[in-house]
Protein backbone atom coordinates (compact mmCIF):
# COMPACT_ATOMS: atom_id res chain seq x y z
CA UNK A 1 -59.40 -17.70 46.99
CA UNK A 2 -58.20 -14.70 45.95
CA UNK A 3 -60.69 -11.40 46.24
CA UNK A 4 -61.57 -9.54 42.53
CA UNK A 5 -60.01 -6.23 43.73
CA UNK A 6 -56.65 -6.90 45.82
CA UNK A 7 -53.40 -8.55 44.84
CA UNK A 8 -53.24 -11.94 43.41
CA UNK A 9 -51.41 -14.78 46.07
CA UNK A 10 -50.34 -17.85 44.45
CA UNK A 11 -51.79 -21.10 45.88
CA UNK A 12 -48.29 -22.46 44.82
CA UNK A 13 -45.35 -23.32 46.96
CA UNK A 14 -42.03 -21.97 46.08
CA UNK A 15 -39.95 -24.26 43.91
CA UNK A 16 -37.85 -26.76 45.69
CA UNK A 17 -33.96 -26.76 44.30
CA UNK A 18 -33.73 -30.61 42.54
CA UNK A 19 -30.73 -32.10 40.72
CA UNK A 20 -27.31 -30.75 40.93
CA UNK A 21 -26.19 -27.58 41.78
CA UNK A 22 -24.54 -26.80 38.24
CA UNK A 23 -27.78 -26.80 36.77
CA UNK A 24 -29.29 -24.23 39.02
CA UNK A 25 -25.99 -22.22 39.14
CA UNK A 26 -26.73 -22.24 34.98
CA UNK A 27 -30.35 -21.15 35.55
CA UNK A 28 -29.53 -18.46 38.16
CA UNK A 29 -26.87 -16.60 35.50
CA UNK A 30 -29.40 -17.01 32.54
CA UNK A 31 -31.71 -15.29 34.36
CA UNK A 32 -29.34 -12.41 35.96
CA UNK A 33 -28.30 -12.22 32.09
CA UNK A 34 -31.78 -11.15 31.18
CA UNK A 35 -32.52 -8.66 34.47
CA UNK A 36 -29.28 -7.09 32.81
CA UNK A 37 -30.94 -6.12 30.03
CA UNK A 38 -28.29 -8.79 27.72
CA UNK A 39 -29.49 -12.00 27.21
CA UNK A 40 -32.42 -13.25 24.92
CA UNK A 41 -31.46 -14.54 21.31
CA UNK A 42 -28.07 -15.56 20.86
CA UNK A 43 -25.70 -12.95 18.74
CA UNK A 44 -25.40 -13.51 15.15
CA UNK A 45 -22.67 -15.07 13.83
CA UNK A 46 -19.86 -12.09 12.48
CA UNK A 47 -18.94 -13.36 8.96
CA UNK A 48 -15.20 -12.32 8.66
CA UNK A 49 -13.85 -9.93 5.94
CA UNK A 50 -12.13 -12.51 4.54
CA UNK A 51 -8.32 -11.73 3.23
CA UNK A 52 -8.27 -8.58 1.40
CA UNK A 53 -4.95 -6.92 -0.55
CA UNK A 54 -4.18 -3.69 0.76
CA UNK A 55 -5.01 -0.86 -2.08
CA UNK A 56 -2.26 0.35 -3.70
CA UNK A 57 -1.59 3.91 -5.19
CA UNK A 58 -0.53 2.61 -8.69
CA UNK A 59 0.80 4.76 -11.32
CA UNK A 60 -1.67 6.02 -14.61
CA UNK A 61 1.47 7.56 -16.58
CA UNK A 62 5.22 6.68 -16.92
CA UNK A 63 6.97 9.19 -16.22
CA UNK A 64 11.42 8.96 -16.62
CA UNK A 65 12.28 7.34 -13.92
CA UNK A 66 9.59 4.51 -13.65
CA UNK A 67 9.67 3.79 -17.52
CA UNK A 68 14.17 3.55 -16.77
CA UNK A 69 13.63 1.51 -14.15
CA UNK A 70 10.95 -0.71 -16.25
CA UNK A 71 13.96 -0.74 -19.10
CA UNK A 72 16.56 -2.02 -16.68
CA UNK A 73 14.72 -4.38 -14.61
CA UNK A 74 12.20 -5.54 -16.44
CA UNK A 75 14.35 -7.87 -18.92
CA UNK A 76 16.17 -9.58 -16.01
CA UNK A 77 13.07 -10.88 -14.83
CA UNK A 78 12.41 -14.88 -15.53
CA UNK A 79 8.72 -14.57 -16.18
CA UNK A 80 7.22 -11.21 -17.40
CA UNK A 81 3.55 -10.56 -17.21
CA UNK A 82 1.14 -7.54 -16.79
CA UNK A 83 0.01 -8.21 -13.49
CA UNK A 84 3.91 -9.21 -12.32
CA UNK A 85 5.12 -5.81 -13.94
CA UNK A 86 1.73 -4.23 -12.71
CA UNK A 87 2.29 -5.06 -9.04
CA UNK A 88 6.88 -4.40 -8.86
CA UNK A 89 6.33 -1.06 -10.66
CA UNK A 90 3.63 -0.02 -8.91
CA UNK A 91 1.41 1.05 -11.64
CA UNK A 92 -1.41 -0.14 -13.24
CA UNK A 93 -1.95 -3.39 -15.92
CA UNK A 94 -2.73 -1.55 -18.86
CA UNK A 95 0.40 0.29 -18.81
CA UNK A 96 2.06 -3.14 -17.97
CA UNK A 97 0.60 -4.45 -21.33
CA UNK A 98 1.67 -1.62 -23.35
CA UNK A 99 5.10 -1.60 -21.55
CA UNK A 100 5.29 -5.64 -22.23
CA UNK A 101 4.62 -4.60 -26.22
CA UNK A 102 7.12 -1.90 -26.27
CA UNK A 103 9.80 -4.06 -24.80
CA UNK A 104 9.31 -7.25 -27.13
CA UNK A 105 9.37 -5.02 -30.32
CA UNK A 106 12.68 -3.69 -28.74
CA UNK A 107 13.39 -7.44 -28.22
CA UNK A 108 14.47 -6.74 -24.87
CA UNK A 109 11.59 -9.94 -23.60
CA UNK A 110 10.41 -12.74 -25.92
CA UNK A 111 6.70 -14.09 -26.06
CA UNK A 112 6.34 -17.36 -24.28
CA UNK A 113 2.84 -18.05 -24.55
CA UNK A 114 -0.12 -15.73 -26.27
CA UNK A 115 -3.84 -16.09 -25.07
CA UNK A 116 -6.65 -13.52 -24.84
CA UNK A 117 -6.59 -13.32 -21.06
CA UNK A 118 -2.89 -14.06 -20.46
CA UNK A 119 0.61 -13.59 -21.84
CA UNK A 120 3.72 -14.90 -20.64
CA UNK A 121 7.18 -13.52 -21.60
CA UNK A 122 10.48 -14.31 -20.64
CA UNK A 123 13.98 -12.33 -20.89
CA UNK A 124 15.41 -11.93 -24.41
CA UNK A 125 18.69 -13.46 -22.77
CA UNK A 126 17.00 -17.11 -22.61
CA UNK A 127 16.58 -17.38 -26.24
CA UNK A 128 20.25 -16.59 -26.89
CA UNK A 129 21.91 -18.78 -25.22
């Protein structure tokens, strides 16, 4: 029995090694883990980013040679929308939209298809021929 005032002695024998030695080997690392100060709770799972598009520095005016450049490419292109003008030019979709309008009433590109979230164009050449 152990006295009120000194150490406590456990009656119990140390723990004799049973089963096979990968379990033990398991048991010893856990617990070196945890003298380590690591260990405990698993890590949380790190959700990724996911696929992002790289900002780009888009235009807000035209200036000369961006609105020649929109003049001589633009019309060779099969489909013409904002976002396709938007993202060869480098600037951004409103100007696309208002350089779409400015080329159809020069009938460089005709109107495909009209909706309140899209429009599709197409070369002036197409329509020709």
């Amino acid at each position: 029995p152990p006295s009120p005032g000194g150490p406590q002695v456990s009656a119990m024998p140390p723990k004799a090694p049973q089963g096979k030695a990968g379990k033990n080997d398991a048991a010893s690392k856990a617990q070196s883990g945890k003298k380590d100060g690591g260990g405990g709770k698993a890590k949380k799972k790190k959700w990724s980013k996911g696929k992002q598009k790289e900002k780009i520095n888009a235009a807000v005016f035209f200036d000369k040679n961006l609105y020649e450049k929109l003049k001589k490419e633009v019309p060779n292109y099969k489909l013409v929308t904002a976002s396709i003008i938007s993202e060869r030019m480098r600037c951004n979709v409103t100007m696309a939209r208002r350089a779409i309008k400015d080329l159809e009433l020069k009938g460089m590109i005709r109107c495909i298809s009209k909706h309140a979230s899209q429009s599709l164009y197409t070369r002036a050449l197409a329509a020709a021929e």
